[in-house]
PDB file of N, CA and C in Angstrom:
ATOM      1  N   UNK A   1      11.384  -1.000   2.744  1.00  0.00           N
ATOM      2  CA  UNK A   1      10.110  -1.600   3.049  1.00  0.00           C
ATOM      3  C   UNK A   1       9.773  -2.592   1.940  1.00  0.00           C
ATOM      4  N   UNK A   2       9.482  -3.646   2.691  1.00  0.00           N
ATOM      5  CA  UNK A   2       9.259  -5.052   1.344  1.00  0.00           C
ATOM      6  C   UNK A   2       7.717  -4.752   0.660  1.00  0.00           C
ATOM      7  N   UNK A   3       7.746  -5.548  -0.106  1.00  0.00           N
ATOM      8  CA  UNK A   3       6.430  -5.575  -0.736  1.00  0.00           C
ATOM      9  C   UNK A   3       5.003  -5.868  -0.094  1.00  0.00           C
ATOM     10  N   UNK A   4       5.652  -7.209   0.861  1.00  0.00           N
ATOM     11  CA  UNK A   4       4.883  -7.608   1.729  1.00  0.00           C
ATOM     12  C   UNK A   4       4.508  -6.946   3.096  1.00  0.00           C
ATOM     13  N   UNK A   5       5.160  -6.235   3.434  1.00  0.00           N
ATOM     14  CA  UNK A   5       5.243  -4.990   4.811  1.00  0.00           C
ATOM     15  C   UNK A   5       4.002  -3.614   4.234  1.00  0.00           C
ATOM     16  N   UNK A   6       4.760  -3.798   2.561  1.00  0.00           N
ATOM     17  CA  UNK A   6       2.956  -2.588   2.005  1.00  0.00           C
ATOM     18  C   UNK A   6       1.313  -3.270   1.986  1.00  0.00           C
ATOM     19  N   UNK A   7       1.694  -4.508   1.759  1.00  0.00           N
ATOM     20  CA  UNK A   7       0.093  -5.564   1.220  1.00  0.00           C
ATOM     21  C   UNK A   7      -0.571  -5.614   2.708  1.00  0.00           C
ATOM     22  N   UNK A   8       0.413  -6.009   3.794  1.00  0.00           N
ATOM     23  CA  UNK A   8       0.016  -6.163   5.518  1.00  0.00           C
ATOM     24  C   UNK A   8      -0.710  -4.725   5.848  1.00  0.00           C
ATOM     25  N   UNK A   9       0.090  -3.636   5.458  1.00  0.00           N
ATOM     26  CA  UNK A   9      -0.294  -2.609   6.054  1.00  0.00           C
ATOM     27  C   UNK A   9      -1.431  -2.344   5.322  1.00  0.00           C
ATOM     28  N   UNK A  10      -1.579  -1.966   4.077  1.00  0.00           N
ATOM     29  CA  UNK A  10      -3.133  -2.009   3.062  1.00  0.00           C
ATOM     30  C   UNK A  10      -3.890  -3.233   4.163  1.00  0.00           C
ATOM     31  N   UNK A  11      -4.040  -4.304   4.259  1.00  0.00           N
ATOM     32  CA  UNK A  11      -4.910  -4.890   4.517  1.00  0.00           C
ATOM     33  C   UNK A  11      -5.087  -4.816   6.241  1.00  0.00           C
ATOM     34  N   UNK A  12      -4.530  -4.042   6.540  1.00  0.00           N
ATOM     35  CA  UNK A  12      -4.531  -3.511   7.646  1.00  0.00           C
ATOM     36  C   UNK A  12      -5.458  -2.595   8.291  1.00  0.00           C
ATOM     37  N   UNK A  13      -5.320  -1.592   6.908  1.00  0.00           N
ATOM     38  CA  UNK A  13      -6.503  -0.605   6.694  1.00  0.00           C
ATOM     39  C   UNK A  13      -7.657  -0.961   6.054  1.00  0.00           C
ATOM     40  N   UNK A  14      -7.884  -2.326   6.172  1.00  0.00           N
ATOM     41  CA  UNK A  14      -9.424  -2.697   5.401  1.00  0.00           C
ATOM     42  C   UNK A  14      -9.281  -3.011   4.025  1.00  0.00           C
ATOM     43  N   UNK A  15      -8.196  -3.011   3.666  1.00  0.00           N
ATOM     44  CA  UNK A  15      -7.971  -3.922   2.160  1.00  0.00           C
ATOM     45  C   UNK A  15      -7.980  -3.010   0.921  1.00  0.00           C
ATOM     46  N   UNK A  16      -8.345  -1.041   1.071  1.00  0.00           N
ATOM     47  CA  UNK A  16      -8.378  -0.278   0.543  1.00  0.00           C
ATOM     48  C   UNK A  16      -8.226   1.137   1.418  1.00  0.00           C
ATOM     49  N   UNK A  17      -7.284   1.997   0.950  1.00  0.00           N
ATOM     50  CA  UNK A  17      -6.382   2.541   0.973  1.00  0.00           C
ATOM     51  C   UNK A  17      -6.170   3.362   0.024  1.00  0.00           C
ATOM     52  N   UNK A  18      -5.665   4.860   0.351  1.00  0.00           N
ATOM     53  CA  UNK A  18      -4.872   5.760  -0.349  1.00  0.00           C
ATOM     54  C   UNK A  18      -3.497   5.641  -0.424  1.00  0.00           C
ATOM     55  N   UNK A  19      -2.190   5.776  -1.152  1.00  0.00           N
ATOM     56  CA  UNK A  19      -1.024   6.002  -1.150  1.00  0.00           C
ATOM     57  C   UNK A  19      -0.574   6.528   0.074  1.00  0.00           C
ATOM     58  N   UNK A  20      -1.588   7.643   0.609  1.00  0.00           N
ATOM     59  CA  UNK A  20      -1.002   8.826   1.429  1.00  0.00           C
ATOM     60  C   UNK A  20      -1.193   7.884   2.829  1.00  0.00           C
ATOM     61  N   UNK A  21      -2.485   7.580   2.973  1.00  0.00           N
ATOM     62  CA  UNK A  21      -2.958   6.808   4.136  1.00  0.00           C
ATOM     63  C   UNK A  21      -1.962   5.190   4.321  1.00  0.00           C
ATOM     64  N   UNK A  22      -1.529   4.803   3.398  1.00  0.00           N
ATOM     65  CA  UNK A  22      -0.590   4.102   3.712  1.00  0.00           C
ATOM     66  C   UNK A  22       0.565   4.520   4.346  1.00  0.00           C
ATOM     67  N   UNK A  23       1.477   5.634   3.709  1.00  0.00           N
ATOM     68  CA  UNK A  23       2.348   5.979   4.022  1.00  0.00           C
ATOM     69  C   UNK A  23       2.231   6.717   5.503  1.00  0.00           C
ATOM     70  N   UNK A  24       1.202   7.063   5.577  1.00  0.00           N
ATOM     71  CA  UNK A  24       0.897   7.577   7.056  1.00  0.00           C
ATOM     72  C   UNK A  24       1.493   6.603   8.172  1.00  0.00           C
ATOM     73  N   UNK A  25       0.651   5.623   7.841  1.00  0.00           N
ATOM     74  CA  UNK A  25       0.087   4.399   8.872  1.00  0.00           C
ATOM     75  C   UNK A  25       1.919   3.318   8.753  1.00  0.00           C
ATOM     76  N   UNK A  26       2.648   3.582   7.749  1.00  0.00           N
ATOM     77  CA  UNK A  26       4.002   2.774   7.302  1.00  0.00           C
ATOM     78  C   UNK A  26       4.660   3.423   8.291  1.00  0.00           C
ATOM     79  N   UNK A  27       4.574   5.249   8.385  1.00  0.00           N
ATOM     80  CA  UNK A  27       5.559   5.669   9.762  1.00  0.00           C
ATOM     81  C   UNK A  27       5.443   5.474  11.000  1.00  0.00           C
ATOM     82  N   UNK A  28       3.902   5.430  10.978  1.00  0.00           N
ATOM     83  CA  UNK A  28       3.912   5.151  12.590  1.00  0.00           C
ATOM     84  C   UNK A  28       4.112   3.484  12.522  1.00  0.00           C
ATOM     85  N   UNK A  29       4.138   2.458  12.087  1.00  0.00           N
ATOM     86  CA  UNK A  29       4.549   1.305  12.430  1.00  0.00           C
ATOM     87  C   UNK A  29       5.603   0.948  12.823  1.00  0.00           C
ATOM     88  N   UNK A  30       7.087   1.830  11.346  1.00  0.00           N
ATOM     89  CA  UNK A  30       8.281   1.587  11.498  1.00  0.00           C
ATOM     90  C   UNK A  30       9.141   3.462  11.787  1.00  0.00           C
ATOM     91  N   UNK A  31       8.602   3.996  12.756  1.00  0.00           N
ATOM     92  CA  UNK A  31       8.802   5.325  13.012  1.00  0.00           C
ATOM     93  C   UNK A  31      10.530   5.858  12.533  1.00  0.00           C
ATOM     94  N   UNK A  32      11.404   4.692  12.390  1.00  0.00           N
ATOM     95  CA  UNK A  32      12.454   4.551  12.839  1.00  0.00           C
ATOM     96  C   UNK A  32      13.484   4.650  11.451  1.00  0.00           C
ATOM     97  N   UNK A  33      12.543   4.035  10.267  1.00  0.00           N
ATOM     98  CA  UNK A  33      12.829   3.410   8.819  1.00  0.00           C
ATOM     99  C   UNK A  33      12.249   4.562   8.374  1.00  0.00           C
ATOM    100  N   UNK A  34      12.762   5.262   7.030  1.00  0.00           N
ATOM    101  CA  UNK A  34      12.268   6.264   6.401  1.00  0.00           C
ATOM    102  C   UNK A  34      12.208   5.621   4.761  1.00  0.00           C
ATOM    103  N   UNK A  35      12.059   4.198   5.173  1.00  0.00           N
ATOM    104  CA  UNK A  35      11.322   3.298   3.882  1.00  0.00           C
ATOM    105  C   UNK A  35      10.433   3.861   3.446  1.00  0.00           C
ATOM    106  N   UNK A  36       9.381   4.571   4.035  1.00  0.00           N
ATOM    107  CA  UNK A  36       7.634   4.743   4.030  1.00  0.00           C
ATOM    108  C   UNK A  36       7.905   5.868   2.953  1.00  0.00           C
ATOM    109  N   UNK A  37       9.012   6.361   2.316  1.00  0.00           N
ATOM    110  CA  UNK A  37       8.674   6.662   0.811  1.00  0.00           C
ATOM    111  C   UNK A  37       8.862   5.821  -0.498  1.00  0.00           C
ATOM    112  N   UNK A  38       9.164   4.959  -0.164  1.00  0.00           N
ATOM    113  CA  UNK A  38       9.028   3.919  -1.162  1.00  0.00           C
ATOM    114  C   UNK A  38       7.794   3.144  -1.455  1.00  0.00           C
ATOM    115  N   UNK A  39       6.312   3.767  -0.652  1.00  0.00           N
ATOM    116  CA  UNK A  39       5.292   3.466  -0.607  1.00  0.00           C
ATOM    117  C   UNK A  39       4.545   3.014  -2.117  1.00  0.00           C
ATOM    118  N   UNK A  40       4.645   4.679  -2.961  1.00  0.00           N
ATOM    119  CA  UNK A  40       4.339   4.275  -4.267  1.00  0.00           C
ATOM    120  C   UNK A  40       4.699   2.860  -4.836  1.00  0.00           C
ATOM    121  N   UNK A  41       5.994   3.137  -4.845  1.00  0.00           N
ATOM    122  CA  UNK A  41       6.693   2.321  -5.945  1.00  0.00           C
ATOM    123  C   UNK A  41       6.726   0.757  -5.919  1.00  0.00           C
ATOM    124  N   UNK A  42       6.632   0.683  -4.469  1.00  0.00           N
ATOM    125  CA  UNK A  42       5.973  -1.089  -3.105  1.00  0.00           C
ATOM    126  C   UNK A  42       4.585  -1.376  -4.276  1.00  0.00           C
ATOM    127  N   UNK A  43       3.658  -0.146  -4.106  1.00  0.00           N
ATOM    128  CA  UNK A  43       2.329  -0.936  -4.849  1.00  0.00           C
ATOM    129  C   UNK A  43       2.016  -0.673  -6.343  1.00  0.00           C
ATOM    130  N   UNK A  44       2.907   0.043  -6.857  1.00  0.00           N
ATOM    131  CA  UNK A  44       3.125  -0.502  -7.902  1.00  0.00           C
ATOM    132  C   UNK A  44       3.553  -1.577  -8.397  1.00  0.00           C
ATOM    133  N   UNK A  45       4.234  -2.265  -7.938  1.00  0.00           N
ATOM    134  CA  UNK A  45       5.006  -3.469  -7.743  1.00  0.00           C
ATOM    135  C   UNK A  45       4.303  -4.968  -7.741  1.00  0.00           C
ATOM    136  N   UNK A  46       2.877  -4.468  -6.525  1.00  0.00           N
ATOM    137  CA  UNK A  46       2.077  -5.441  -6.384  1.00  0.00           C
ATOM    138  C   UNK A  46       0.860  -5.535  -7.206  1.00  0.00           C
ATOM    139  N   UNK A  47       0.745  -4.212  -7.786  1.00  0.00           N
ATOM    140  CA  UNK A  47      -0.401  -3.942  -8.717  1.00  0.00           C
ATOM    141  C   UNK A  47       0.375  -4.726 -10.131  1.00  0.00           C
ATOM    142  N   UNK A  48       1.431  -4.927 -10.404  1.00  0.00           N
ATOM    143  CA  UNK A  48       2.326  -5.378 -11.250  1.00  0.00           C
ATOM    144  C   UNK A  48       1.694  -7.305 -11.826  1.00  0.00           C
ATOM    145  N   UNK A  49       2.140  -7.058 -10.374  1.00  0.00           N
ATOM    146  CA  UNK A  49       2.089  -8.313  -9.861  1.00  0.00           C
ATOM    147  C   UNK A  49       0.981  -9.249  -9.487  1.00  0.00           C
ATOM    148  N   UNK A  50      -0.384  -8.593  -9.437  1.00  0.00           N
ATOM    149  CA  UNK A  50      -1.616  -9.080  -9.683  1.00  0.00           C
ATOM    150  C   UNK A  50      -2.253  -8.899  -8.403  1.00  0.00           C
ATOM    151  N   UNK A  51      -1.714  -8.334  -7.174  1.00  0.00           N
ATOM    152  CA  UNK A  51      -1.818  -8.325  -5.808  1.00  0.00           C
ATOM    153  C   UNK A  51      -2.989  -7.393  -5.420  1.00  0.00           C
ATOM    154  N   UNK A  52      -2.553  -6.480  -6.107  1.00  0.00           N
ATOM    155  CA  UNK A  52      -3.578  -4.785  -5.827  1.00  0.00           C
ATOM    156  C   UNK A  52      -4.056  -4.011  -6.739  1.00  0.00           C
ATOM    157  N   UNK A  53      -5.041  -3.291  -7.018  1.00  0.00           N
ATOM    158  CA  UNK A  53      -5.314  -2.393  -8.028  1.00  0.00           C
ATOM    159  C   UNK A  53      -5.381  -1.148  -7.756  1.00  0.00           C
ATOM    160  N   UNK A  54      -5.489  -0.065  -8.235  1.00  0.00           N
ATOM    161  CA  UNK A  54      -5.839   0.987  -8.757  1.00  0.00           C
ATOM    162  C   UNK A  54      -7.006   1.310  -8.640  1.00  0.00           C
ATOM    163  N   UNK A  55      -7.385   2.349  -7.564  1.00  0.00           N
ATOM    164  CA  UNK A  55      -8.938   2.856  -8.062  1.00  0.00           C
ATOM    165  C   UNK A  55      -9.380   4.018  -8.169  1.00  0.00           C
ATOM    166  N   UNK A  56      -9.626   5.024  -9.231  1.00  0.00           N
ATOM    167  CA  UNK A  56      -9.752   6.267  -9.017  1.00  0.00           C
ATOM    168  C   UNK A  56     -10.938   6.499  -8.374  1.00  0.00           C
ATOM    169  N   UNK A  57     -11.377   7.467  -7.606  1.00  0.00           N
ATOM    170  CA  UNK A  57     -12.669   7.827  -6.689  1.00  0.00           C
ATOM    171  C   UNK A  57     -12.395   9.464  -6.841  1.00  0.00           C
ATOM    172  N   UNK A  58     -13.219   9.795  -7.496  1.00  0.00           N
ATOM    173  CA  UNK A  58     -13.009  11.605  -7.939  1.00  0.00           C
ATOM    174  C   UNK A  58     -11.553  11.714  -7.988  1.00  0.00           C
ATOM    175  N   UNK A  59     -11.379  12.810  -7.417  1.00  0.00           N
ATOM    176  CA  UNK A  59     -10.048  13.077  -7.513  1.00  0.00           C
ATOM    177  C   UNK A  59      -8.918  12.513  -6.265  1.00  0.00           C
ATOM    178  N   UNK A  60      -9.351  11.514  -6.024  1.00  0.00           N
ATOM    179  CA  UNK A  60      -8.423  10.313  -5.207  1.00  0.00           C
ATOM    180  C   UNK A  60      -7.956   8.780  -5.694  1.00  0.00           C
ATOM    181  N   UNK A  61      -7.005   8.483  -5.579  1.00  0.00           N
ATOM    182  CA  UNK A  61      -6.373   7.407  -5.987  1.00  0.00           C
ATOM    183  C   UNK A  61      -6.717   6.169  -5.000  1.00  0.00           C
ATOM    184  N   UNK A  62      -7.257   5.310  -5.266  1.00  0.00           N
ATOM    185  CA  UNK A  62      -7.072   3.945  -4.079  1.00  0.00           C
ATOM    186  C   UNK A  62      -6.763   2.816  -4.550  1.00  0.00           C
ATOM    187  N   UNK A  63      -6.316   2.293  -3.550  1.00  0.00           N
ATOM    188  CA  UNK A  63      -5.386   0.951  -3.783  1.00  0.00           C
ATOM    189  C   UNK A  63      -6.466   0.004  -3.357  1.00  0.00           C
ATOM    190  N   UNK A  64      -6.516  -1.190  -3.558  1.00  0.00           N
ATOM    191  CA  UNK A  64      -7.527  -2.319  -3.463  1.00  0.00           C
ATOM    192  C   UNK A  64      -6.706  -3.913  -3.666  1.00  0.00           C
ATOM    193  N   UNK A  65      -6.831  -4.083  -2.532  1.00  0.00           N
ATOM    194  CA  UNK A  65      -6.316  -6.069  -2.607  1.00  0.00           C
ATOM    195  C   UNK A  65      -7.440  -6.860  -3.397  1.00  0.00           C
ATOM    196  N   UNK A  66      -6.656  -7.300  -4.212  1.00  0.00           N
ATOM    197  CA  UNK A  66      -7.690  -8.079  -5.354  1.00  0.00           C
ATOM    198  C   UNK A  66      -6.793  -9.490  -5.413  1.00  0.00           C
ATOM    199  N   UNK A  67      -6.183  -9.973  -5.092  1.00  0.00           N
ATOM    200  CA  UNK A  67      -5.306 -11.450  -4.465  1.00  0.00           C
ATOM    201  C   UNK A  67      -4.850 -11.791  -3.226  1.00  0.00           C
ATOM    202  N   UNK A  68      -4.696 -12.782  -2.816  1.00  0.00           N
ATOM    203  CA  UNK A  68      -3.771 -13.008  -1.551  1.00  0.00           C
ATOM    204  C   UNK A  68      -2.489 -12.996  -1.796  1.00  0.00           C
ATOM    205  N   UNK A  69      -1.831 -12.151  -1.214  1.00  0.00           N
ATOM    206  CA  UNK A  69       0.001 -12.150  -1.125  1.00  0.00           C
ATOM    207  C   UNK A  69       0.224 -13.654  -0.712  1.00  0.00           C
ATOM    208  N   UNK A  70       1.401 -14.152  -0.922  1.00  0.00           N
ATOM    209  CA  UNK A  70       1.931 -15.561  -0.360  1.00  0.00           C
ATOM    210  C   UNK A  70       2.646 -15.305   0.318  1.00  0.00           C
TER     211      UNK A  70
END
């Protein structure tokens, strides 16, 4: 799963997102690809990269589009 297949699907879900809720929503897209564990490591990548952030909310992790992918 590309980088860009994780940023589509996050902004898919409203531009914020859990890890888990991604990876949810990654199987049912590509039911077929068992990419959708490479979920983490996709937005780490983009969080790297200036794309997405990090947001803790109690004891939940969320992801947040803070750039446009190209």
């Amino acid at each position: 799963m590309s980088q860009q297949e994780v940023y589509l699907i996050l902004k898919e879900l409203g531009g914020e997102a859990t890890t888990k809720q991604i990876s949810i929503r990654a199987k049912e897209k590509f039911p077929d690809a068992t990419l959708y564990t490479y979920v983490h490591n996709r937005l780490t990548k983009l969080e790297k990269n200036g794309y997405v952030k990090r947001i803790a909310k109690g004891k939940e992790e969320f992801w947040q589009i803070i750039a446009t992918y190209p």
